[in-house]
C-alpha atoms as a PDB file:
ATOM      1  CA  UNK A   1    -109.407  33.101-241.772  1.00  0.00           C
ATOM      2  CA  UNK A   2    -110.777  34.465-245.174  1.00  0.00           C
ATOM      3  CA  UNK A   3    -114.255  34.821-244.410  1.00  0.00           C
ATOM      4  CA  UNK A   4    -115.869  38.662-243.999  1.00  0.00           C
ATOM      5  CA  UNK A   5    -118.544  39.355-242.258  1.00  0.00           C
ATOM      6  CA  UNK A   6    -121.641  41.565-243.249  1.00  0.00           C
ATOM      7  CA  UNK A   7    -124.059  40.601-241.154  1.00  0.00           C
ATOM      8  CA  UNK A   8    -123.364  38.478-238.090  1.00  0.00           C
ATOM      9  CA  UNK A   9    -124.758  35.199-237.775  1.00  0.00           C
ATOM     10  CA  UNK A  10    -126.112  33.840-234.195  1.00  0.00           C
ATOM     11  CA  UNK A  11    -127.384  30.504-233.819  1.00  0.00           C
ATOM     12  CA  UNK A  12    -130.492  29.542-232.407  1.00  0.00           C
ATOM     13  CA  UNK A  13    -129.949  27.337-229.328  1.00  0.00           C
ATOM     14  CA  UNK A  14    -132.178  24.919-230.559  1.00  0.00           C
ATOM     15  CA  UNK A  15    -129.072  24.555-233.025  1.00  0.00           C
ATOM     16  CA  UNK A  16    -126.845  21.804-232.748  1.00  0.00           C
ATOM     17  CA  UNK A  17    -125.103  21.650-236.129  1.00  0.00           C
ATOM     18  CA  UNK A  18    -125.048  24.599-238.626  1.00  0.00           C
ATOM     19  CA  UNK A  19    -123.083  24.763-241.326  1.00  0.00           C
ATOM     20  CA  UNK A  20    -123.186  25.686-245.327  1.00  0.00           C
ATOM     21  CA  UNK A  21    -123.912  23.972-248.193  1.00  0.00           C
ATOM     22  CA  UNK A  22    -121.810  25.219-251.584  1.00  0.00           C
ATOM     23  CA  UNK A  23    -122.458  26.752-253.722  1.00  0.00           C
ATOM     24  CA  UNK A  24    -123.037  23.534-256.241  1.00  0.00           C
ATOM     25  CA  UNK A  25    -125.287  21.803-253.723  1.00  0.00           C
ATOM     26  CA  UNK A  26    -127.837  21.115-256.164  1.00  0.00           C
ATOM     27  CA  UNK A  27    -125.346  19.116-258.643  1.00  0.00           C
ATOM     28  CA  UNK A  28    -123.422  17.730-256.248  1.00  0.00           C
ATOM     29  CA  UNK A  29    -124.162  17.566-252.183  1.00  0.00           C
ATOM     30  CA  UNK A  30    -121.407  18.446-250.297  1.00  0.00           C
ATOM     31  CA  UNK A  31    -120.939  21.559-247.247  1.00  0.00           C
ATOM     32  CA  UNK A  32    -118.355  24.151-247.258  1.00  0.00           C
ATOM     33  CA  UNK A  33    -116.242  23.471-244.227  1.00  0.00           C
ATOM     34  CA  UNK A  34    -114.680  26.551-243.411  1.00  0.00           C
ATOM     35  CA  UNK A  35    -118.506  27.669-241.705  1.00  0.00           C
ATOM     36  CA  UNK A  36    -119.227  24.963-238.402  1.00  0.00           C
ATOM     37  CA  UNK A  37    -121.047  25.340-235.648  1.00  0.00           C
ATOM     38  CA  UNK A  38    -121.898  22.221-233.842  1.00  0.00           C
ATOM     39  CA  UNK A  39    -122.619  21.063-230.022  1.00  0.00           C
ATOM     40  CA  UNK A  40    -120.654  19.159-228.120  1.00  0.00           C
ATOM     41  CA  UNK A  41    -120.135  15.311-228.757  1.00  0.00           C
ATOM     42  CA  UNK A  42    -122.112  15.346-232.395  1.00  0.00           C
ATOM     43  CA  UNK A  43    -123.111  12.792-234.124  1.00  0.00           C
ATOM     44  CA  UNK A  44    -122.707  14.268-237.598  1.00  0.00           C
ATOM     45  CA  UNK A  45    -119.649  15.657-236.416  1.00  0.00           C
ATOM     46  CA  UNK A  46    -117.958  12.359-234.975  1.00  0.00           C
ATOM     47  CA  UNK A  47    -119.410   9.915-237.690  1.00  0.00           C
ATOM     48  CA  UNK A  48    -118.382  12.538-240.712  1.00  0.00           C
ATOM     49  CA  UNK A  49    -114.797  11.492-239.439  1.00  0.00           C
ATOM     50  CA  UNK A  50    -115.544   8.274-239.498  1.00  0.00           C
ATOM     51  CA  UNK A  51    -116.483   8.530-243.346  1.00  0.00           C
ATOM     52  CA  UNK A  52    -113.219  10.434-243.795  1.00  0.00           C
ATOM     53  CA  UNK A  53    -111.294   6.971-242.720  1.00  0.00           C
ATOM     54  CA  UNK A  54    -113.794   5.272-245.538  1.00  0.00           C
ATOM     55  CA  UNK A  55    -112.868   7.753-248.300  1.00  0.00           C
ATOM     56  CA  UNK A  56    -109.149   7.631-247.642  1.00  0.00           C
ATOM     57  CA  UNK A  57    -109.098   4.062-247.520  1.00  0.00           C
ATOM     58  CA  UNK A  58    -111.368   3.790-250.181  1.00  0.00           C
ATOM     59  CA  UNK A  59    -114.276   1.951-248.462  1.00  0.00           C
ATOM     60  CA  UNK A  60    -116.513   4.511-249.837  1.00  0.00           C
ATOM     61  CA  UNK A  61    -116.772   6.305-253.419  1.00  0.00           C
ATOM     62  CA  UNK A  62    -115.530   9.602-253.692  1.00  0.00           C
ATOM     63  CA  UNK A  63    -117.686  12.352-255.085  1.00  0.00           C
ATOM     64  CA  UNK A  64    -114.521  14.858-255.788  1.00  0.00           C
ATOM     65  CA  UNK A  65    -111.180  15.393-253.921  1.00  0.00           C
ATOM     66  CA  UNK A  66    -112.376  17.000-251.349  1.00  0.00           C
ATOM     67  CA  UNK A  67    -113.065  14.568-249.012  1.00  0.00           C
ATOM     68  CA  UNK A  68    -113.711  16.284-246.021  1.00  0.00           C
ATOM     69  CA  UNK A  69    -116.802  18.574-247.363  1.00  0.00           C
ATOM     70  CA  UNK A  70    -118.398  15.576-249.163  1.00  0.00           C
ATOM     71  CA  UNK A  71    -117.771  13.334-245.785  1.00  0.00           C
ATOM     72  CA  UNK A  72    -120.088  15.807-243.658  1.00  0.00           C
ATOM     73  CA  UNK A  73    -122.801  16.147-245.768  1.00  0.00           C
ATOM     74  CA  UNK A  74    -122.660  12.146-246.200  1.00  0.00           C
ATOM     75  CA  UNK A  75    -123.096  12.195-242.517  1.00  0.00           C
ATOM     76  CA  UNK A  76    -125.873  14.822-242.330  1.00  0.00           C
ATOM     77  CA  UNK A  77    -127.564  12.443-245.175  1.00  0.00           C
ATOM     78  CA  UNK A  78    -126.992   9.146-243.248  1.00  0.00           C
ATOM     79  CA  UNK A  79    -128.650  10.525-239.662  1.00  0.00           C
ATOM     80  CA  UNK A  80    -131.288  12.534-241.516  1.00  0.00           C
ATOM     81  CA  UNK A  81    -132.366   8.807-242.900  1.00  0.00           C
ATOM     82  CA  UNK A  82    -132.477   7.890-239.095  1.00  0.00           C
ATOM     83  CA  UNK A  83    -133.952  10.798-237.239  1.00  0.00           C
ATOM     84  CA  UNK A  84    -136.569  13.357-238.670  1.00  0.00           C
ATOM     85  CA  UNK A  85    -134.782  16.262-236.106  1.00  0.00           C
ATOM     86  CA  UNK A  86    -132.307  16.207-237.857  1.00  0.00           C
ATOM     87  CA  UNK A  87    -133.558  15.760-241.312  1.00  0.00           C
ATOM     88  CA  UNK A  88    -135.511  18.946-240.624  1.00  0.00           C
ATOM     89  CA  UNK A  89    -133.160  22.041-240.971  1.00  0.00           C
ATOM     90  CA  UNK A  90    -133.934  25.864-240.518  1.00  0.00           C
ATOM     91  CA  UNK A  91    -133.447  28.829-238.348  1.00  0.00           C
ATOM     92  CA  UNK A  92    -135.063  26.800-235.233  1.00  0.00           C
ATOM     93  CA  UNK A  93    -133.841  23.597-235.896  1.00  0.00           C
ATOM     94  CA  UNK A  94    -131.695  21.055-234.837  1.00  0.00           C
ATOM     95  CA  UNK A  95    -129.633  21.447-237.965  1.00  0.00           C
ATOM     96  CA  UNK A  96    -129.497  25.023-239.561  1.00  0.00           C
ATOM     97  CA  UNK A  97    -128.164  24.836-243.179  1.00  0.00           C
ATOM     98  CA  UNK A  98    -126.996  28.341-244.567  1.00  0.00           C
ATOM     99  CA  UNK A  99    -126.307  28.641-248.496  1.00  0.00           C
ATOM    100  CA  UNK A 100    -123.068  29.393-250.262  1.00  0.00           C
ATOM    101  CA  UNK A 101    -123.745  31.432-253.658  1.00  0.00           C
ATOM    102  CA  UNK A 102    -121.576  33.200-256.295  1.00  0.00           C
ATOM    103  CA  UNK A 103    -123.015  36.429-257.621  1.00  0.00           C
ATOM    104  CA  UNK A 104    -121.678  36.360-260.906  1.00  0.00           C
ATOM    105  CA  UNK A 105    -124.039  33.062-261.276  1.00  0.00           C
ATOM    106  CA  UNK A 106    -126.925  34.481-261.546  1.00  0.00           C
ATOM    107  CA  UNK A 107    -129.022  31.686-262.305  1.00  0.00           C
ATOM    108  CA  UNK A 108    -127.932  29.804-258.913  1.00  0.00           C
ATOM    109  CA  UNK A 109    -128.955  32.064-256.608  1.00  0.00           C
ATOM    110  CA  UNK A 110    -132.215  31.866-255.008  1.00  0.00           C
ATOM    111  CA  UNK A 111    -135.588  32.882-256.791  1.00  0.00           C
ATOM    112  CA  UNK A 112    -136.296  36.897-257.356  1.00  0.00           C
ATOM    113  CA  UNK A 113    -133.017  37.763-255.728  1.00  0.00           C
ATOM    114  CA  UNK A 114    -130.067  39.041-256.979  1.00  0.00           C
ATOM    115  CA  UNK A 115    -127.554  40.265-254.370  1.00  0.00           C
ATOM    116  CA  UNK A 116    -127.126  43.504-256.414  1.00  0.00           C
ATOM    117  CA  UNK A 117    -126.275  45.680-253.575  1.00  0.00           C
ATOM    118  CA  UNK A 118    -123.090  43.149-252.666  1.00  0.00           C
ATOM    119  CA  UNK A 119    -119.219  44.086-254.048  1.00  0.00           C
ATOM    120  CA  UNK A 120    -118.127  42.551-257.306  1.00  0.00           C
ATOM    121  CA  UNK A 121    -114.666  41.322-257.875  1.00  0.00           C
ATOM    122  CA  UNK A 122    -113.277  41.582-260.927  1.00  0.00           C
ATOM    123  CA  UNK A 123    -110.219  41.283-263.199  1.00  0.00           C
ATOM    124  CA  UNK A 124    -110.559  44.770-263.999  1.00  0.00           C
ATOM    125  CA  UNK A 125    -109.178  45.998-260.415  1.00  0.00           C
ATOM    126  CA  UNK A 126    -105.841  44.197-261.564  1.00  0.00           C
ATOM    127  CA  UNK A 127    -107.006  40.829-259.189  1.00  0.00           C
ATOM    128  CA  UNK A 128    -107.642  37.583-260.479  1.00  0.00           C
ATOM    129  CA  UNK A 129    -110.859  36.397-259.601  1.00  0.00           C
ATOM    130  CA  UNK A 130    -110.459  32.956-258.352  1.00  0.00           C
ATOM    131  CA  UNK A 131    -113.148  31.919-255.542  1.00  0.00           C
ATOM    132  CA  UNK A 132    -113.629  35.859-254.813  1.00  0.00           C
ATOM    133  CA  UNK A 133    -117.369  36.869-254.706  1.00  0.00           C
ATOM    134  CA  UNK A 134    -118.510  33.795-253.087  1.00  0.00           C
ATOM    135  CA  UNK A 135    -121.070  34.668-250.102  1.00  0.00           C
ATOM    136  CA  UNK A 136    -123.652  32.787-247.384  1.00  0.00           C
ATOM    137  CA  UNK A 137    -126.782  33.350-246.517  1.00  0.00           C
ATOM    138  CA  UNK A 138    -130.047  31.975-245.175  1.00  0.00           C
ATOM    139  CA  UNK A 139    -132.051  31.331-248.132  1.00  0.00           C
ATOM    140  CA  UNK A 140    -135.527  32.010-246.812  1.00  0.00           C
ATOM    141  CA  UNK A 141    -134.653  35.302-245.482  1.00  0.00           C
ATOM    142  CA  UNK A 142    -132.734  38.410-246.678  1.00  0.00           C
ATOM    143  CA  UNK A 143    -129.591  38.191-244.419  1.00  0.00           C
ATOM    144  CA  UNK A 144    -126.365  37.949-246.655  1.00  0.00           C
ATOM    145  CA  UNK A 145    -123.826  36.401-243.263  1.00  0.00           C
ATOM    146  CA  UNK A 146    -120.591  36.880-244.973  1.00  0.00           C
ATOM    147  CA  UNK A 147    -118.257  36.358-247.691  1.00  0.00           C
ATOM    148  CA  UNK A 148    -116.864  32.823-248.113  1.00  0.00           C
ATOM    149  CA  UNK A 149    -113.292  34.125-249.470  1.00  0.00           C
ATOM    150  CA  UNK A 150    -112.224  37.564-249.311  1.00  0.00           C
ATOM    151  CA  UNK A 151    -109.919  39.749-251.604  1.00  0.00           C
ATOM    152  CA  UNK A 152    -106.170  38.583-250.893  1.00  0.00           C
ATOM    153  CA  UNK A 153    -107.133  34.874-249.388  1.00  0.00           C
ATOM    154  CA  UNK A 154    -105.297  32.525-251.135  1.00  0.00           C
ATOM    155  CA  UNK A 155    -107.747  32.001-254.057  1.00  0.00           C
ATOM    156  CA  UNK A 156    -109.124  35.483-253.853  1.00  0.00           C
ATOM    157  CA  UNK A 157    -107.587  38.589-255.075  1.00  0.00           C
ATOM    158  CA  UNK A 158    -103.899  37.167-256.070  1.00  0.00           C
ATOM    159  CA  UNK A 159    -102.610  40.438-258.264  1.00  0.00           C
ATOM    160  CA  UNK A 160    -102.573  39.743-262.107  1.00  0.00           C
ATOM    161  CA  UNK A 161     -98.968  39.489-263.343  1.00  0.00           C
ATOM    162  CA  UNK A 162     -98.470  41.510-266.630  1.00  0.00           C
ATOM    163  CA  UNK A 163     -98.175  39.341-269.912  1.00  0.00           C
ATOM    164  CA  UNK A 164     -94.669  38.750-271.363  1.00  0.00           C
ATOM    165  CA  UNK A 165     -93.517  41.981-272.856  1.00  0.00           C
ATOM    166  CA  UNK A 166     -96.323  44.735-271.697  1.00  0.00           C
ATOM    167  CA  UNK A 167     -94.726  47.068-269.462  1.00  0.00           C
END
């Protein structure tokens, strides 16, 4: 588990599928994975394995390697097309999509806000940086939900090795 929480999430239970989409949703649709909620025997959920098969075998075009992030959103896409509930996301939805962001892109994150008050990770405190300040949230509201990766998950926070001959 690398995720840390600020402010807990709760779904609705009109809910039956939340997740996240990542921070590069806009370029590239796919959901961050390690954020699912979802109600028994879902759709998305069962046919997003389904398009896992596809990718692997190579049925389907793959968007990146991660397979398993692009396969859910392609399933979220594919019964959106079918049923407006689920094309319709938000708090009170049948599908609630959060938003993944990373504060030192500024330009990403959501109109007039800027996370300022949120912990910044940097090389300076001796870590590397890697996917450290990455955090969710609900877009249309103010709640920041939690950090994606914390300081000292695999990507986050590894300690920065001296150089070759500094002491």
């Amino acid at each position: 588990m690398d995720l840390l929480v600020v402010h807990p999430f709760v779904a609705s239970p009109a809910n039956k599928l939340v997740t996240v989409k990542w921070a590069w949703y806009e370029q590239d649709p796919q959901f961050f994975q390690a954020f699912i909620a979802a109600a028994p025997r879902n759709k998305i959920i069962k046919n997003s394995l389904t398009i896992m098969l596809e990718l692997l075998k190579g049925v389907r075009a793959k968007r990146g390697p991660l397979i398993g992030t692009q396969a859910m959103q392609d399933s979220w896409a594919e019964a959106a097309q079918e049923d407006s509930l689920i094309q319709s996301q938000g708090k009170n939805k049948e599908v609630y999509l959060l938003a993944e962001h990373r504060l030192a892109e500024k330009h990403l994150l959501p109109q007039g806000k800027s996370y300022s008050e949120l912990p910044f990770i940097t090389k300076d405190i001796g870590y590397t940086e890697g996917t450290c300040n990455y955090f969710v949230t609900d877009d249309d509201e103010e709640s920041v939900y939690f950090f994606s990766h914390i300081l000292g998950a695999e990507y986050c926070g590894k300690p920065l090795l001296p150089a070759p001959g500094d002491n």
